[in-house]
N, C-alpha and C. Protein backbone atom coordinates (compact mmCIF):
# COMPACT_ATOMS: atom_id res chain seq x y z
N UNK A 1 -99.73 -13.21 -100.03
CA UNK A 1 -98.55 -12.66 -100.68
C UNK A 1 -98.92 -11.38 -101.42
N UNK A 2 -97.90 -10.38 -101.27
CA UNK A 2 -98.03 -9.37 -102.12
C UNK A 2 -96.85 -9.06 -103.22
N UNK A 3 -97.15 -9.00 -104.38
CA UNK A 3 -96.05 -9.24 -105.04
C UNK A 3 -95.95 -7.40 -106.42
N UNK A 4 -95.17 -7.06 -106.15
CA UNK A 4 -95.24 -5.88 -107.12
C UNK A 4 -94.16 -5.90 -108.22
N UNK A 5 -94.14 -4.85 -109.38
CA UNK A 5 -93.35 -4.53 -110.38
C UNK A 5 -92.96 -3.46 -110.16
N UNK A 6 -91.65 -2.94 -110.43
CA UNK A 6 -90.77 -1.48 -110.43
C UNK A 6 -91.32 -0.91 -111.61
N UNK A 7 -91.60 -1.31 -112.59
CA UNK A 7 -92.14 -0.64 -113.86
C UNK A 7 -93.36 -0.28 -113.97
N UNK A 8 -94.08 -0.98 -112.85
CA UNK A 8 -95.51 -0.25 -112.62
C UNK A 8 -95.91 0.38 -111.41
N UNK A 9 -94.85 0.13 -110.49
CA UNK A 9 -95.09 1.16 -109.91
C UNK A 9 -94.20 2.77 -110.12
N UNK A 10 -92.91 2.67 -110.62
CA UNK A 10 -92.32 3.93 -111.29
C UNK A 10 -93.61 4.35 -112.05
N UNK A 11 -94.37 4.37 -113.29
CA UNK A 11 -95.76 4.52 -113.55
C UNK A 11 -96.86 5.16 -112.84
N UNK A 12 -97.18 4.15 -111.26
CA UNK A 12 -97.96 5.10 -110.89
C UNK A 12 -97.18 6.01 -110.09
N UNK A 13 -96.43 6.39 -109.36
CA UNK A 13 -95.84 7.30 -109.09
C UNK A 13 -95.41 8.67 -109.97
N UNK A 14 -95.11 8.33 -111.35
CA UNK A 14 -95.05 9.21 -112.48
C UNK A 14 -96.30 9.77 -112.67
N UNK A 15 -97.61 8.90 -112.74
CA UNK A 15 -98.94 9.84 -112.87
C UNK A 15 -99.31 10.24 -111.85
N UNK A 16 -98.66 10.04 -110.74
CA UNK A 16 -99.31 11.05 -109.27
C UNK A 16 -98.17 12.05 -109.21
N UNK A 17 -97.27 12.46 -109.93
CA UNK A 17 -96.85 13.74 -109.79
C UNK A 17 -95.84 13.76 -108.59
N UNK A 18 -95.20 12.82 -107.82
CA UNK A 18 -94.72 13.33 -106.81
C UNK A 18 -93.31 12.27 -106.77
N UNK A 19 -92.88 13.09 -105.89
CA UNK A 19 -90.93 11.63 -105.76
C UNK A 19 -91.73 10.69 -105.10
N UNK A 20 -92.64 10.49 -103.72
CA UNK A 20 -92.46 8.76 -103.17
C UNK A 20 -93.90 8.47 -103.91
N UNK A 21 -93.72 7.37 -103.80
CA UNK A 21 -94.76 6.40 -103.71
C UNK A 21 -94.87 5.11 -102.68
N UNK A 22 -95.77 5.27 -101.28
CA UNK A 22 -95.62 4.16 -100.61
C UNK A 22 -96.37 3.22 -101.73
N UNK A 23 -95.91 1.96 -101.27
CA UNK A 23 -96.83 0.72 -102.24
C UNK A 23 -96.83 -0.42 -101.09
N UNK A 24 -96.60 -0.16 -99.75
CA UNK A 24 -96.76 -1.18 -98.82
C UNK A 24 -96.30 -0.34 -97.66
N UNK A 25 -97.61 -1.55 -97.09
CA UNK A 25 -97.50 -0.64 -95.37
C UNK A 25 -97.95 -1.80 -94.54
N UNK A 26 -97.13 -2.16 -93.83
CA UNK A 26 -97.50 -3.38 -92.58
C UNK A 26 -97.49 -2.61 -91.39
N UNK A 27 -97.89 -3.57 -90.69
CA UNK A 27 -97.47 -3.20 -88.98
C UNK A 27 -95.83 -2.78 -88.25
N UNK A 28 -95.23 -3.40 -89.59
CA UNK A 28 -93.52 -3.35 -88.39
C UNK A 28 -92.87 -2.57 -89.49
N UNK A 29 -93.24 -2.65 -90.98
CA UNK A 29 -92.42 -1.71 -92.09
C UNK A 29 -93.26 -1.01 -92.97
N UNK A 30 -92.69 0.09 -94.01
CA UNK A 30 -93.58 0.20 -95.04
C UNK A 30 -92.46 0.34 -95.99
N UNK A 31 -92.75 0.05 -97.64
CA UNK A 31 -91.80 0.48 -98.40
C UNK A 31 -92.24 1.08 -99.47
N UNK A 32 -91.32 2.09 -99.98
CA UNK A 32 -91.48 3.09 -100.67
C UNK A 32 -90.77 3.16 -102.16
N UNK A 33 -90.84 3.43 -103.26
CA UNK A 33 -90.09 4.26 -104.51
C UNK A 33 -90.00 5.78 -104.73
N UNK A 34 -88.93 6.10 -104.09
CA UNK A 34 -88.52 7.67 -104.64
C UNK A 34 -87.93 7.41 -105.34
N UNK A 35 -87.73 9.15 -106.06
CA UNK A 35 -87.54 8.93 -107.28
C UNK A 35 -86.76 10.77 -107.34
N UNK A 36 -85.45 11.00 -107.65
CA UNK A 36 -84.75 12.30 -107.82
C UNK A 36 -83.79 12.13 -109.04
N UNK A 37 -84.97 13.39 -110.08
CA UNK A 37 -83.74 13.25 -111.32
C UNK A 37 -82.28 14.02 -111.07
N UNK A 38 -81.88 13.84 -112.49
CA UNK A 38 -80.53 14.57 -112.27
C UNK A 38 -80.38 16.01 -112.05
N UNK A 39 -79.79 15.75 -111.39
CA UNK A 39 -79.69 18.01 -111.08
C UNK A 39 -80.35 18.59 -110.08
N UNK A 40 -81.40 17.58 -109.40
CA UNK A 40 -81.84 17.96 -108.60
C UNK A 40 -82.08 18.00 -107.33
N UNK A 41 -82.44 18.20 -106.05
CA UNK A 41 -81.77 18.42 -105.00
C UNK A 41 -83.15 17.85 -104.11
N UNK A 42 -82.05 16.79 -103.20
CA UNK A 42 -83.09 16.41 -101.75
C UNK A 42 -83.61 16.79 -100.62
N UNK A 43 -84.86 16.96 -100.43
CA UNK A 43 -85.26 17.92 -99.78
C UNK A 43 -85.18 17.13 -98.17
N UNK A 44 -85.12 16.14 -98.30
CA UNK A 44 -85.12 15.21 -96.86
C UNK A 44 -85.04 15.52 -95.83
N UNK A 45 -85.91 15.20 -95.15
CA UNK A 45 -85.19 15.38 -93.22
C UNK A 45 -85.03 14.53 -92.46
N UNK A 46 -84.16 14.19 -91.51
CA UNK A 46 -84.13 13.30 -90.94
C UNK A 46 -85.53 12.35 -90.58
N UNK A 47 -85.79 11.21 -90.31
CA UNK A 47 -87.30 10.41 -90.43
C UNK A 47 -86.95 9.99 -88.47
N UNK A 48 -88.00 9.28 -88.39
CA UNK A 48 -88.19 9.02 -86.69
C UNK A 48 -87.75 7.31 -86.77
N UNK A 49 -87.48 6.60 -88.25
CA UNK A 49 -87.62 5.45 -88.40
C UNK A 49 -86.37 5.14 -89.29
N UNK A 50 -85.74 3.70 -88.84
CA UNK A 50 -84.72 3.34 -89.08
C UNK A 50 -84.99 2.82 -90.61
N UNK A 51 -83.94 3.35 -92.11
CA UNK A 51 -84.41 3.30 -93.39
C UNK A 51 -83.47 2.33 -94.11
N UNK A 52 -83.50 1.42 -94.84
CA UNK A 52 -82.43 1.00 -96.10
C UNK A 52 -82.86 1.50 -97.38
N UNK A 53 -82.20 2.17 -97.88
CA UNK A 53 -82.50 2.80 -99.69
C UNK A 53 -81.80 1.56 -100.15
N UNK A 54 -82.18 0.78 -101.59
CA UNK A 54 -81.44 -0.08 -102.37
C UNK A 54 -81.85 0.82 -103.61
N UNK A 55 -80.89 1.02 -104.26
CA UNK A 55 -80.82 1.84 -105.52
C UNK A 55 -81.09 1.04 -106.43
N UNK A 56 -82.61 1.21 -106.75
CA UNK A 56 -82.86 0.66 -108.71
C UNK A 56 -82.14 1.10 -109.45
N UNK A 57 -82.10 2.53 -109.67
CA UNK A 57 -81.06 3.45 -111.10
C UNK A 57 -81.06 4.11 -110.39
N UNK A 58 -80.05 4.95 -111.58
CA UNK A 58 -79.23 6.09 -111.42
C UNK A 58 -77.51 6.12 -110.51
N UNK A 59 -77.40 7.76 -110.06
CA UNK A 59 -76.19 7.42 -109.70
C UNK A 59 -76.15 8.60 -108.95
N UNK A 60 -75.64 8.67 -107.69
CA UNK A 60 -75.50 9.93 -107.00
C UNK A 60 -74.65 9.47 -105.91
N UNK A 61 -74.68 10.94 -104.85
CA UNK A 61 -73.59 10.95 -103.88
C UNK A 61 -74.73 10.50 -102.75
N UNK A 62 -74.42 10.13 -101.59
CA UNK A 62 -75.03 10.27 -100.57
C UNK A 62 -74.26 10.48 -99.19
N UNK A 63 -75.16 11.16 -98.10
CA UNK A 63 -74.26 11.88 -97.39
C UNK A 63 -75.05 11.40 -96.01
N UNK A 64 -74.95 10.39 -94.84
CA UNK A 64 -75.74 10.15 -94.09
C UNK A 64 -74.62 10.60 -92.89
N UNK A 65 -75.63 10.83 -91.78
CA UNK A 65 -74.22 12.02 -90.79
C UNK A 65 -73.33 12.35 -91.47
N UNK A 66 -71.94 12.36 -91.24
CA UNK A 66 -71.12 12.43 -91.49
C UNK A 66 -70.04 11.81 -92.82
N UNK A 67 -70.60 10.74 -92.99
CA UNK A 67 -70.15 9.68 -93.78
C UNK A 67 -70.77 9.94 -95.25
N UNK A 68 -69.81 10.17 -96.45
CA UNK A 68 -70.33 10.36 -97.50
C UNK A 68 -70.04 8.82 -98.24
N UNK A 69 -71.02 8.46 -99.57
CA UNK A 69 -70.52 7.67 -100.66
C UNK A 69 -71.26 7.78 -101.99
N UNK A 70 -70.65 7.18 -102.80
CA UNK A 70 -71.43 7.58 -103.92
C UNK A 70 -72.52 5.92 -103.91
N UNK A 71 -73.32 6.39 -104.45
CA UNK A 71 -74.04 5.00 -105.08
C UNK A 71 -74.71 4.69 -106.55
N UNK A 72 -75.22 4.03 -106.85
CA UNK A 72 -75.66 3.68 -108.21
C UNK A 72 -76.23 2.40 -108.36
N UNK A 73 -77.09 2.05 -108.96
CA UNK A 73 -77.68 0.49 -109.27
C UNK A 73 -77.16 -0.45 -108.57
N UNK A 74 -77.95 -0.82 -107.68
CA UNK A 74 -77.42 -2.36 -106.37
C UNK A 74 -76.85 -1.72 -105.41
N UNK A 75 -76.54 -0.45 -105.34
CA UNK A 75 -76.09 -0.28 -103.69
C UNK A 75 -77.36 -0.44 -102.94
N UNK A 76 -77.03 -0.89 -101.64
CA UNK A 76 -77.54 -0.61 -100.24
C UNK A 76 -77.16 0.35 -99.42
N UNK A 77 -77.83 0.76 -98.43
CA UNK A 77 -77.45 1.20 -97.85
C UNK A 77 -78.38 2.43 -96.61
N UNK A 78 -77.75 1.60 -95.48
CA UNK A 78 -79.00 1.38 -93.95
C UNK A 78 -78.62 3.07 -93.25
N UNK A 79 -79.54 3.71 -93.02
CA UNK A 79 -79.75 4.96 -92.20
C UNK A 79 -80.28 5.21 -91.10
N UNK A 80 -79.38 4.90 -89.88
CA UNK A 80 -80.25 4.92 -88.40
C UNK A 80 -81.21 5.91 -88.29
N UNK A 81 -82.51 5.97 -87.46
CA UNK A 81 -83.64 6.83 -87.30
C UNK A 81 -82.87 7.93 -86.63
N UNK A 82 -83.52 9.14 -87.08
CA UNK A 82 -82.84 10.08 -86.86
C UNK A 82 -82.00 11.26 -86.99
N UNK A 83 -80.97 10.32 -88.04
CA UNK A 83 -79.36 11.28 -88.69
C UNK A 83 -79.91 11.63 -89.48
N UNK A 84 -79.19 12.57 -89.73
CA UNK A 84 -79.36 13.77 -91.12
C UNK A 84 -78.77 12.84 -92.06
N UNK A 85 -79.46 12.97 -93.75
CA UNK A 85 -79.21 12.54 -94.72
C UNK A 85 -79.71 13.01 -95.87
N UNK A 86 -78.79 12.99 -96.82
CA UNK A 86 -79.67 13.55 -98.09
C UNK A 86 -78.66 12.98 -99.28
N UNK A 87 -79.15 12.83 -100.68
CA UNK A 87 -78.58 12.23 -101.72
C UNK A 87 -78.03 13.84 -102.65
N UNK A 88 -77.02 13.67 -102.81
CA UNK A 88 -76.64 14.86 -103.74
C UNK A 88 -75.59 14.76 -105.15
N UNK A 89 -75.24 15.17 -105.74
CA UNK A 89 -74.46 15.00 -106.98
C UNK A 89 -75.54 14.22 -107.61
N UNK A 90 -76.92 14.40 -107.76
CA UNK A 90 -77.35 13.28 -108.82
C UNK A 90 -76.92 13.41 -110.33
N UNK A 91 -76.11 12.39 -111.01
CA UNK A 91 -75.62 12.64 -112.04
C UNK A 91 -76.64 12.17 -113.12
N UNK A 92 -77.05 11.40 -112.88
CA UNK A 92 -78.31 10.22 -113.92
C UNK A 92 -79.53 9.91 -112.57
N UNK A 93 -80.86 10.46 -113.49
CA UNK A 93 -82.04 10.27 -112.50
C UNK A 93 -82.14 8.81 -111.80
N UNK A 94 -82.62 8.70 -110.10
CA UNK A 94 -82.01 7.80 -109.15
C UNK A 94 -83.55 7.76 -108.99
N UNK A 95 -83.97 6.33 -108.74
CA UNK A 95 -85.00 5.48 -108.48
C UNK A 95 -84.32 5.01 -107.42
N UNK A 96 -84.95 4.61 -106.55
CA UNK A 96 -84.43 4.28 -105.00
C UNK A 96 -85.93 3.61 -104.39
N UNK A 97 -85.54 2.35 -103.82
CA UNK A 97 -86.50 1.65 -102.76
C UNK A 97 -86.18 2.03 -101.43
N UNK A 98 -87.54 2.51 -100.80
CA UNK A 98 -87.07 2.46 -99.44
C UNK A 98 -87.17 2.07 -98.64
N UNK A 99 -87.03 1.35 -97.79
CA UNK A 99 -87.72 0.29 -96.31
C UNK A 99 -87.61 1.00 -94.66
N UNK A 100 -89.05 1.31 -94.58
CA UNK A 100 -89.08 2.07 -93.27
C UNK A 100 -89.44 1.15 -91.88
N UNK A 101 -88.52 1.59 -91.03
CA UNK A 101 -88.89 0.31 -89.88
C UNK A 101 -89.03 0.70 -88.85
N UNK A 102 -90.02 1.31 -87.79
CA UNK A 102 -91.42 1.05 -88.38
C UNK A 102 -91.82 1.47 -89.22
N UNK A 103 -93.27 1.60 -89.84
CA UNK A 103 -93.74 1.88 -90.69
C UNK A 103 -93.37 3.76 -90.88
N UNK A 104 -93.19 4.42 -91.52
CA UNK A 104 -93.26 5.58 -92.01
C UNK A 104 -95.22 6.21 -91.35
N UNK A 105 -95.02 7.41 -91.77
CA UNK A 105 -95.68 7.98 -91.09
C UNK A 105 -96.66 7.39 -90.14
């Protein structure tokens, strides 16, 4: 079993300076914590791998193809491999889990 904390890993991700932090990587997934404060803008590109973001905090828009919504704490929400997507309007800094299937890079 592997078992982690959001409060320690937001932490190490905060002392490595950067939005993701993978913290798991299997054979069939890996999952991730990004992390985009308010005001600021997603640099994303479409991935080769099918994604679910579940929103820890915050609150923003998101825009996957075509289809916009807003989200905030407890949304889900699944992104076929491929489509263009990016999170925008961040109003309050957005912590976001991510689940890559397959694994990310």
């Amino acid at each position: 079993m592997k078992a982690f904390r959001l409060d320690e890993l937001e932490a190490e991700r905060a002392a490595n300076d950067g939005a993701y932090l993978q913290f798991l990587r299997e054979r069939n997934m890996s999952v991730g914590l990004y992390a985009l404060d308010a005001g600021q803008s997603d640099p994303q590109q479409p991935h080769r791998q099918d994604e679910v973001y579940f929103v820890v905090s915050g609150r923003a828009s998101i825009t996957v193809g075509e289809e916009t919504t807003t989200v905030a704490r407890g949304s889900v929400v699944y992104v076929p491999a491929g489509v263009p997507h990016k999170f925008h309007h961040i109003s309050e800094d957005l912590r976001v889990m991510v689940v890559f299937s397959p694994p990310e890079g």
